[in-house]
PDB file of N, CA and C in Angstrom:
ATOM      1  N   UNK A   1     -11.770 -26.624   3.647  1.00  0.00           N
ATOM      2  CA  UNK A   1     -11.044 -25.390   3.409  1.00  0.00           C
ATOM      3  C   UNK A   1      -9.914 -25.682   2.420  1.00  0.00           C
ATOM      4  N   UNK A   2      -9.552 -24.809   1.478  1.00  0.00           N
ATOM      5  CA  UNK A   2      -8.859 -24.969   0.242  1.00  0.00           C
ATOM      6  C   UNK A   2      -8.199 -24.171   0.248  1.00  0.00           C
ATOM      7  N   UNK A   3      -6.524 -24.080   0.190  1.00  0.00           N
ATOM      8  CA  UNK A   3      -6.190 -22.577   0.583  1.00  0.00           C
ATOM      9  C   UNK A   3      -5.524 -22.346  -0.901  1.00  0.00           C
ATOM     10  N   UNK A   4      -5.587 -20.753  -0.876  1.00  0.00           N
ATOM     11  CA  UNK A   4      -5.568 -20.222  -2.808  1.00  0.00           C
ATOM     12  C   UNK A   4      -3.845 -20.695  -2.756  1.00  0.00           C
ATOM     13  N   UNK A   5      -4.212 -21.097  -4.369  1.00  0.00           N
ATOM     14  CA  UNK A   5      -2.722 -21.431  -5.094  1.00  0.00           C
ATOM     15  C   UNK A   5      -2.588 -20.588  -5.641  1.00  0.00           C
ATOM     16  N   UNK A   6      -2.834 -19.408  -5.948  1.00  0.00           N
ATOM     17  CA  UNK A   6      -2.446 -18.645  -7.133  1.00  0.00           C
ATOM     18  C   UNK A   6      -1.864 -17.911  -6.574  1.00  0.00           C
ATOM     19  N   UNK A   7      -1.612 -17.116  -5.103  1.00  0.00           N
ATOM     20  CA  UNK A   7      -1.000 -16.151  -4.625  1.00  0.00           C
ATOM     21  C   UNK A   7      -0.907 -16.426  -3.227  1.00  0.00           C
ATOM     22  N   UNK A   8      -0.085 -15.722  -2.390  1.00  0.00           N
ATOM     23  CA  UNK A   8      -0.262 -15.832  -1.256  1.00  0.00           C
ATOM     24  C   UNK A   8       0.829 -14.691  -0.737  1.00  0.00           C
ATOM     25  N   UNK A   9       0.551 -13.703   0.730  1.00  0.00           N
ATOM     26  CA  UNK A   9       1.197 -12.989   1.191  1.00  0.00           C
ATOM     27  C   UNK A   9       1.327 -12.760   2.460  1.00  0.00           C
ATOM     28  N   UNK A  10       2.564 -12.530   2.855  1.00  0.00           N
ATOM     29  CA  UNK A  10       3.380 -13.206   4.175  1.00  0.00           C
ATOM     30  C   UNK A  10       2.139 -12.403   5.501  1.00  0.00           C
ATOM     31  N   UNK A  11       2.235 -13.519   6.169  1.00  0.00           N
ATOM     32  CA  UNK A  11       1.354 -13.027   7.527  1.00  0.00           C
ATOM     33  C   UNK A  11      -0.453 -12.858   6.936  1.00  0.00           C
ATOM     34  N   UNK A  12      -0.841 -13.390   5.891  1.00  0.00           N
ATOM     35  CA  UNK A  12      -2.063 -13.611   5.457  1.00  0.00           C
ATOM     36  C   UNK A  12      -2.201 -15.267   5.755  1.00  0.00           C
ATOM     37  N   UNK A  13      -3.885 -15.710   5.564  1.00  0.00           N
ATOM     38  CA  UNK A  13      -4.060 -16.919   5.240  1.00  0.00           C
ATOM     39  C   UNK A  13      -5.003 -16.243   4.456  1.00  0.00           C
ATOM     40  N   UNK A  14      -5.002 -17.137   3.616  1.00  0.00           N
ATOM     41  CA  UNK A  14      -6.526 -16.886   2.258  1.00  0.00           C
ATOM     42  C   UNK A  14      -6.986 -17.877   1.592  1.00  0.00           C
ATOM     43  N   UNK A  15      -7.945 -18.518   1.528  1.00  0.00           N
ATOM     44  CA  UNK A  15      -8.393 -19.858   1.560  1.00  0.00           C
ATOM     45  C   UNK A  15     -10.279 -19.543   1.077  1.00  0.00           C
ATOM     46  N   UNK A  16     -10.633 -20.741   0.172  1.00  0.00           N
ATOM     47  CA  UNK A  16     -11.635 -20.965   0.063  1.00  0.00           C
ATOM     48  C   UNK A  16     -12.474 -22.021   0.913  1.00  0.00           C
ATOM     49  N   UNK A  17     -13.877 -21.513   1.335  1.00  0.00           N
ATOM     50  CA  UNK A  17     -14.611 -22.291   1.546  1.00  0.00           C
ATOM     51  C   UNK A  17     -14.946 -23.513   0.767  1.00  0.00           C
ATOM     52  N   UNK A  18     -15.139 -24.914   0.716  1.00  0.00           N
ATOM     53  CA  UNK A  18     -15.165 -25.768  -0.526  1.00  0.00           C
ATOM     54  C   UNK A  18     -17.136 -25.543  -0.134  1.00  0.00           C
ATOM     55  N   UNK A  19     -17.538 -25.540   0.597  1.00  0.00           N
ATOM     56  CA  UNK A  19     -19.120 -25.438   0.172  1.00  0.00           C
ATOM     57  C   UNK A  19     -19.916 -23.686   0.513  1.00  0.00           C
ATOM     58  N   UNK A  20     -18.743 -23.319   0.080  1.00  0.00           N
ATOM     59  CA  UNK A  20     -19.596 -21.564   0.425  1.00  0.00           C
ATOM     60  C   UNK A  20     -20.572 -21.333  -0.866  1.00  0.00           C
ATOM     61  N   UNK A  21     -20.928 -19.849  -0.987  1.00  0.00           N
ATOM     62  CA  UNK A  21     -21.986 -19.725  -1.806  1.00  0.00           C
ATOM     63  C   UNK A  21     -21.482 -18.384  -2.615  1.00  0.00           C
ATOM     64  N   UNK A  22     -22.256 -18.379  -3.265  1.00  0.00           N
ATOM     65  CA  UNK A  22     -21.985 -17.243  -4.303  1.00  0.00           C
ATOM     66  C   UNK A  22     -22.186 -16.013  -3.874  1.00  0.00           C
ATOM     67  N   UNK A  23     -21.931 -14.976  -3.926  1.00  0.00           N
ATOM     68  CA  UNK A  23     -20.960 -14.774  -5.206  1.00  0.00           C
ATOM     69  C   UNK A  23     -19.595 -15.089  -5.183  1.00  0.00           C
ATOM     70  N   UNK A  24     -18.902 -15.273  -6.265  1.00  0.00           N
ATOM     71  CA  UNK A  24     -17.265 -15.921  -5.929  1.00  0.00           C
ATOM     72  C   UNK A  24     -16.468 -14.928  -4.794  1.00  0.00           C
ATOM     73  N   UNK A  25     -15.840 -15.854  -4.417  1.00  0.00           N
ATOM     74  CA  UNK A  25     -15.127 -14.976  -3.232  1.00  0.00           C
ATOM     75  C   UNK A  25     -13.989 -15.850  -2.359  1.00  0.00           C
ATOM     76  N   UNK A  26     -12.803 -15.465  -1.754  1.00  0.00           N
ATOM     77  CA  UNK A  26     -12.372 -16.040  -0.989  1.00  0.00           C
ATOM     78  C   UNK A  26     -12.238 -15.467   0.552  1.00  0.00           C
ATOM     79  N   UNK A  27     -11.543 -15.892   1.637  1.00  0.00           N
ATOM     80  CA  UNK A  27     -11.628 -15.261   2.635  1.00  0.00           C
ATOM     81  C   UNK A  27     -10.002 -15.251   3.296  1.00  0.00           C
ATOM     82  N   UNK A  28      -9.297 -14.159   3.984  1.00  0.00           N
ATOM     83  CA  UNK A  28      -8.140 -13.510   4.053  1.00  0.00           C
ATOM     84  C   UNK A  28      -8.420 -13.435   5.262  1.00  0.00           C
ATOM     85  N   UNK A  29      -7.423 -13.780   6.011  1.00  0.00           N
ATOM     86  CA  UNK A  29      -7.366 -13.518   7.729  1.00  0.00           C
ATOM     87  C   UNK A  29      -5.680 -12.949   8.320  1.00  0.00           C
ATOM     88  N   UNK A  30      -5.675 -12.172   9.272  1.00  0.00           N
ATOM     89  CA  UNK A  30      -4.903 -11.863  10.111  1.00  0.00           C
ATOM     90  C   UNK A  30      -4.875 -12.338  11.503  1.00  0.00           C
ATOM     91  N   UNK A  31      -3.847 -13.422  11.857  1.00  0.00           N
ATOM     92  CA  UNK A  31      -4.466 -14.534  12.936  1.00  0.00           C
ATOM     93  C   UNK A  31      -4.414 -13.319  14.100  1.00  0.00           C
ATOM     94  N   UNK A  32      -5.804 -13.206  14.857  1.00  0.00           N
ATOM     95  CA  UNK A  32      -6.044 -12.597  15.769  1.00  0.00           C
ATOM     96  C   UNK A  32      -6.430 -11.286  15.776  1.00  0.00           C
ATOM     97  N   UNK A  33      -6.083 -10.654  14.417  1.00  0.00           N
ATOM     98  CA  UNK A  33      -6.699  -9.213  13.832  1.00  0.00           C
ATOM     99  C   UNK A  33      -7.495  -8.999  13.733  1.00  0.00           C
ATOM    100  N   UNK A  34      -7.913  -9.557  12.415  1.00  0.00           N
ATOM    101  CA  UNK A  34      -9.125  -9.352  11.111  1.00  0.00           C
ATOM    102  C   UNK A  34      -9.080 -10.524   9.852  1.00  0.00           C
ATOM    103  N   UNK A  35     -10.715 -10.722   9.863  1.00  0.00           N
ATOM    104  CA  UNK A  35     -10.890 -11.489   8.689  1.00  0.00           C
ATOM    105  C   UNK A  35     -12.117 -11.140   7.958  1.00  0.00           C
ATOM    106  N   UNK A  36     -11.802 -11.191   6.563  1.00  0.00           N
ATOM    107  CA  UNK A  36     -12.076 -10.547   5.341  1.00  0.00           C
ATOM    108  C   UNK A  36     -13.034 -11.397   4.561  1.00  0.00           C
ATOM    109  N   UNK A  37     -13.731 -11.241   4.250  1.00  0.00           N
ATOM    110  CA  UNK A  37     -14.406 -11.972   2.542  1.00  0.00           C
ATOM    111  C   UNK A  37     -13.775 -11.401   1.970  1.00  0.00           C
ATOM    112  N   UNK A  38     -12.992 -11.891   0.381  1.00  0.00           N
ATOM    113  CA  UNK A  38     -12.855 -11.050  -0.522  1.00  0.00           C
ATOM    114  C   UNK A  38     -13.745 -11.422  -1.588  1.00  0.00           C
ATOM    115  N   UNK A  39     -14.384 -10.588  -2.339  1.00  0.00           N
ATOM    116  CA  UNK A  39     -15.489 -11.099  -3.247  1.00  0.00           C
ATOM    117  C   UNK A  39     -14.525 -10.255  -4.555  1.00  0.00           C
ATOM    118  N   UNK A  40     -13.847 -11.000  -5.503  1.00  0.00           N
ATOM    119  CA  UNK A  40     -12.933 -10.640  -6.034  1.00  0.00           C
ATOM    120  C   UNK A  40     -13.467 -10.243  -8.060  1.00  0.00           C
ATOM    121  N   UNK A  41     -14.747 -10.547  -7.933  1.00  0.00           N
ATOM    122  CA  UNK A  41     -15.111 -10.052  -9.087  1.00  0.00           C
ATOM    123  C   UNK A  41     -16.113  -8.765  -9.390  1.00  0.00           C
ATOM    124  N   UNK A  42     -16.275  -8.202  -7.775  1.00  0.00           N
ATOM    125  CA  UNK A  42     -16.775  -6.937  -7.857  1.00  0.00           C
ATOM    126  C   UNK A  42     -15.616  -5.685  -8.176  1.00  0.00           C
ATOM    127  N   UNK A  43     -16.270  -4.807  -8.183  1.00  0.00           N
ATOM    128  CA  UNK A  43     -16.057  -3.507  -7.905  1.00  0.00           C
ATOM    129  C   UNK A  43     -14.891  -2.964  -6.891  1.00  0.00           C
ATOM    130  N   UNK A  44     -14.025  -2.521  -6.706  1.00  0.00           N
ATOM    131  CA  UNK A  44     -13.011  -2.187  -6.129  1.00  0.00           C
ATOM    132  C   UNK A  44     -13.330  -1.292  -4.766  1.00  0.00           C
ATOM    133  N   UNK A  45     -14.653  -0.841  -4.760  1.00  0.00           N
ATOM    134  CA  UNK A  45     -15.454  -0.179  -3.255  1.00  0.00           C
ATOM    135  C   UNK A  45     -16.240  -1.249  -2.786  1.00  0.00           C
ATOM    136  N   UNK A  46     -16.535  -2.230  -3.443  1.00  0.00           N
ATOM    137  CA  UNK A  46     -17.349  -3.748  -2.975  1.00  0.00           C
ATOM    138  C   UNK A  46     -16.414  -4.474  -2.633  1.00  0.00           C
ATOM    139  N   UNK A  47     -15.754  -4.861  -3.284  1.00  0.00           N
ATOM    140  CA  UNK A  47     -14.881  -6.139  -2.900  1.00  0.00           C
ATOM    141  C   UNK A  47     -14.585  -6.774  -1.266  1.00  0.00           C
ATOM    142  N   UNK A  48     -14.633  -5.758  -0.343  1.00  0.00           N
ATOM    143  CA  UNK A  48     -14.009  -6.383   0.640  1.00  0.00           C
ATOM    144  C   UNK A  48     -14.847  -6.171   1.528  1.00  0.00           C
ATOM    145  N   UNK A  49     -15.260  -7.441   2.677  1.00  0.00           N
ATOM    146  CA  UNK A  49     -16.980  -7.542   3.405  1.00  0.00           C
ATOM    147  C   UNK A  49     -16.084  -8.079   4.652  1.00  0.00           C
ATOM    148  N   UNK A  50     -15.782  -7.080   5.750  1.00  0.00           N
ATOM    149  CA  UNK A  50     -15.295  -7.118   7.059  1.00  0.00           C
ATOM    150  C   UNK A  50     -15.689  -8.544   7.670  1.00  0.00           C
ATOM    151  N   UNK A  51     -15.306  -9.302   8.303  1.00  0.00           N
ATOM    152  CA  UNK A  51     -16.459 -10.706   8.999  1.00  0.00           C
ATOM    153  C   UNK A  51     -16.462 -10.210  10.389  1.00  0.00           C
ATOM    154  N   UNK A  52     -14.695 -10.128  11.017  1.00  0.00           N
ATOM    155  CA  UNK A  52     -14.520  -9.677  12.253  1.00  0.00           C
ATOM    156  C   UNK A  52     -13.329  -9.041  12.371  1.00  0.00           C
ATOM    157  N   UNK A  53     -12.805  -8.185  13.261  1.00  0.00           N
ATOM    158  CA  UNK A  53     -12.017  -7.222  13.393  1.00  0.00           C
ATOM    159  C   UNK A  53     -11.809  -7.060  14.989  1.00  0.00           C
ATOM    160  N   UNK A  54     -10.338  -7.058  15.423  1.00  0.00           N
ATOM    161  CA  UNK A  54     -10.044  -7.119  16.863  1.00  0.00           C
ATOM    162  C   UNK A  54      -9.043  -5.912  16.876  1.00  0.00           C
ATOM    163  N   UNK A  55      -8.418  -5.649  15.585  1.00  0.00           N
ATOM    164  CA  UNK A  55      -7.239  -4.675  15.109  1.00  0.00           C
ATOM    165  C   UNK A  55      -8.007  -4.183  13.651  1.00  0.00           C
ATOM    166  N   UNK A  56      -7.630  -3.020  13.517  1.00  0.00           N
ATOM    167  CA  UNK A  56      -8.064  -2.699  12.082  1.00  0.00           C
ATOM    168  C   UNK A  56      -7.689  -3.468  10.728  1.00  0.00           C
ATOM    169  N   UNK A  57      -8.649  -3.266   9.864  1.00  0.00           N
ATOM    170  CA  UNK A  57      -8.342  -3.535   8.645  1.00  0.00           C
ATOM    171  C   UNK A  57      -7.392  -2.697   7.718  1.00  0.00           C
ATOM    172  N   UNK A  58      -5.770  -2.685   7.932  1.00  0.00           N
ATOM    173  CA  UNK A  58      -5.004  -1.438   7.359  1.00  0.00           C
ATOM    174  C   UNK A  58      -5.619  -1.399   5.781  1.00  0.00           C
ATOM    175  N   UNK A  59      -4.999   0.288   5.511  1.00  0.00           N
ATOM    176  CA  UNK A  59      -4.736   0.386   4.156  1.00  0.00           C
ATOM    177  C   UNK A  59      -3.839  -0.367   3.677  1.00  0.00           C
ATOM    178  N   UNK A  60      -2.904  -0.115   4.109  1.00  0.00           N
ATOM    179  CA  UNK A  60      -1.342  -1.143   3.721  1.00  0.00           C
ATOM    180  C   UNK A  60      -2.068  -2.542   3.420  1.00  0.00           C
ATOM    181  N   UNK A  61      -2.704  -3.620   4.113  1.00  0.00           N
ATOM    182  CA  UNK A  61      -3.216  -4.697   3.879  1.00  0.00           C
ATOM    183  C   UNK A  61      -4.493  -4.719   2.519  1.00  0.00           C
ATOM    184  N   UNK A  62      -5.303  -3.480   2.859  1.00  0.00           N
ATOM    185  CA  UNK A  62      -6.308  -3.733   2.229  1.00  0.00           C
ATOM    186  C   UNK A  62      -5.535  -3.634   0.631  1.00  0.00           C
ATOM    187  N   UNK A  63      -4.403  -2.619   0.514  1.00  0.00           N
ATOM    188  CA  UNK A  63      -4.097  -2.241  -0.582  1.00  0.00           C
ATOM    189  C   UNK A  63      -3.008  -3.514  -1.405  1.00  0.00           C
ATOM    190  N   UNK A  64      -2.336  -4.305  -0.395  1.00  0.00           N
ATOM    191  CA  UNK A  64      -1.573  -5.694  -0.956  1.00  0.00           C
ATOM    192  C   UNK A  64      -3.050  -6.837  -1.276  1.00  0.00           C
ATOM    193  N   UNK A  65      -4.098  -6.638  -0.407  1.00  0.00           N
ATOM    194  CA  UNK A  65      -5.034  -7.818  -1.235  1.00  0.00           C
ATOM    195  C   UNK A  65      -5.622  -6.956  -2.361  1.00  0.00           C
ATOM    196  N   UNK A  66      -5.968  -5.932  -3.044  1.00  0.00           N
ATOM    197  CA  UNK A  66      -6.073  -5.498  -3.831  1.00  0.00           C
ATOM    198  C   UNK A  66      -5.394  -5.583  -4.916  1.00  0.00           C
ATOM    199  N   UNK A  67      -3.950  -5.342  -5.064  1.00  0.00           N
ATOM    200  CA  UNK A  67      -3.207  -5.352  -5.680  1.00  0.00           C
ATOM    201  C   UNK A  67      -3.110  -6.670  -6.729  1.00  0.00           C
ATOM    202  N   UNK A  68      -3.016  -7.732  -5.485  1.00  0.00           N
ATOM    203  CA  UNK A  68      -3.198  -9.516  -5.954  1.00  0.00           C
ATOM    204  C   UNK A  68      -4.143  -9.978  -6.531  1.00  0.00           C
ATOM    205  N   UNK A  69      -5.437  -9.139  -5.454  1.00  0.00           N
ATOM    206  CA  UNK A  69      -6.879  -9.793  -6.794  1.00  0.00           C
ATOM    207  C   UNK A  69      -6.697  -9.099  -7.832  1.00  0.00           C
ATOM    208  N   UNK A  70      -6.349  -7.840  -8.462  1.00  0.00           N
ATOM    209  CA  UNK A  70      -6.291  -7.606  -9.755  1.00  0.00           C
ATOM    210  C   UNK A  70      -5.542  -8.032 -10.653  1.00  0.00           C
ATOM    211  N   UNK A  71      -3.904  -8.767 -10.182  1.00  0.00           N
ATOM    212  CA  UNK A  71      -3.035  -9.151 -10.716  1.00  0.00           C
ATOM    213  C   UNK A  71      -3.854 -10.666 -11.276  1.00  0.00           C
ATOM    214  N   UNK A  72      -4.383 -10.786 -10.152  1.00  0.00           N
ATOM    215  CA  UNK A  72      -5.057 -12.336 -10.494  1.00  0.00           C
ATOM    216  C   UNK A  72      -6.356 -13.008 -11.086  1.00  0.00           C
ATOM    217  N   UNK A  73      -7.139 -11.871 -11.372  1.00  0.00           N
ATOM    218  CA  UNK A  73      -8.528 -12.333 -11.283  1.00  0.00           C
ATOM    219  C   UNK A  73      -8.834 -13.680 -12.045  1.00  0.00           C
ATOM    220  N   UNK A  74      -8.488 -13.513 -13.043  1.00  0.00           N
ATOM    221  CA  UNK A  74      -8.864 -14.807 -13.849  1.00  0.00           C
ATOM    222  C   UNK A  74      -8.076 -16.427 -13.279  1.00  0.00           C
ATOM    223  N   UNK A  75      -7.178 -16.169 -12.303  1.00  0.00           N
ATOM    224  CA  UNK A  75      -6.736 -17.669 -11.691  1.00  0.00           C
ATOM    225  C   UNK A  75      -7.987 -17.815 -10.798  1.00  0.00           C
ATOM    226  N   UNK A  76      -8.282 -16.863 -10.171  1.00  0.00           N
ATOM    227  CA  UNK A  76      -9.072 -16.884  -8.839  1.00  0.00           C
ATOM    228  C   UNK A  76     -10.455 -17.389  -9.209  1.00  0.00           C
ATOM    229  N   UNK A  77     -10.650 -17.229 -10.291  1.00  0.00           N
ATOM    230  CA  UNK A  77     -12.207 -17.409 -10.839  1.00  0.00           C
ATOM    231  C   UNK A  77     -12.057 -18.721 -11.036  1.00  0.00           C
ATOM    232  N   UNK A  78     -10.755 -19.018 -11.537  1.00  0.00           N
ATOM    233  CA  UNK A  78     -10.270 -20.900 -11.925  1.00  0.00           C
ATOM    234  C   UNK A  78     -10.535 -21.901 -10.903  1.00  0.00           C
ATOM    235  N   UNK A  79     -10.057 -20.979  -9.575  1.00  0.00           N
ATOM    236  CA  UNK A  79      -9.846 -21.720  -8.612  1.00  0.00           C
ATOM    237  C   UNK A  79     -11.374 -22.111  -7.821  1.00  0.00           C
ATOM    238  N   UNK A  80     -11.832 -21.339  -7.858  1.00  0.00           N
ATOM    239  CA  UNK A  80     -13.367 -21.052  -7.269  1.00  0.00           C
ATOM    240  C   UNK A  80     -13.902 -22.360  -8.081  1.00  0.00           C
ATOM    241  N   UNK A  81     -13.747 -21.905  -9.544  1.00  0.00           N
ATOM    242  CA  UNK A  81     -14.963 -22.887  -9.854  1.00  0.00           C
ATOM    243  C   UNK A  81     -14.728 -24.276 -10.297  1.00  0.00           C
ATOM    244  N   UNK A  82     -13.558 -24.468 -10.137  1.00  0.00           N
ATOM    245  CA  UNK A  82     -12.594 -25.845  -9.842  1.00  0.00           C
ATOM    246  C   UNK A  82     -13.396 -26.622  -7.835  1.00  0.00           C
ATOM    247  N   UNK A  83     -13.237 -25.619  -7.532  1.00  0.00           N
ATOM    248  CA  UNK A  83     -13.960 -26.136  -5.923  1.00  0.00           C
ATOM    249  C   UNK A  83     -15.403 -25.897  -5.765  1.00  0.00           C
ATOM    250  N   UNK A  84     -15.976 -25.014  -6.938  1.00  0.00           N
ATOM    251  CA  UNK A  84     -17.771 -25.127  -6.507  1.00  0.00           C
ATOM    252  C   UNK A  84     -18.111 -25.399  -8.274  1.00  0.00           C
ATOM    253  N   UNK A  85     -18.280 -26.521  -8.844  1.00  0.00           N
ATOM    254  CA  UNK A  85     -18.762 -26.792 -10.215  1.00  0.00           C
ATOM    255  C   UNK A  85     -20.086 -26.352 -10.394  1.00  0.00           C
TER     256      UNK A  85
END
């Protein structure tokens, strides 16, 4: 597990798998909430693939990881393929 350098936001973890699979993506958790795939080079109605959920997935949340993958895309793509060549 590789956790992202390019951003990070309070009460998140977001971290790459080092042997996951394509398509690029990282994964965002709320300890005990909800945890997220983010697949950060789709589509803005794709991007985000529920895993598990104990509390909802807010707007407020969905809309701060949104915000970051767009601010970021091109680190995130760095980072990915820095950990899967």
């Amino acid at each position: 597990m590789a956790k992202l350098k390019c951003f990070s936001i309070d009460g998140f973890v977001l971290w790459f798998w080092s042997r996951d699979h394509e398509p690029p993506h990282f994964h965002a958790k709320r300890k005990g909430e909800w945890e997220v795939a983010v697949r950060f080079l789709e589509r803005e109605e794709n991007i985000f693939e529920i895993k598990w959920q104990k509390k909802p997935f807010s707007s407020h949340d969905r809309k701060a990881l949104l915000q970051r993958v767009t601010e970021h895309r091109a680190e995130l793509l760095q980072e990915w393929e820095s950990i899967h060549p």
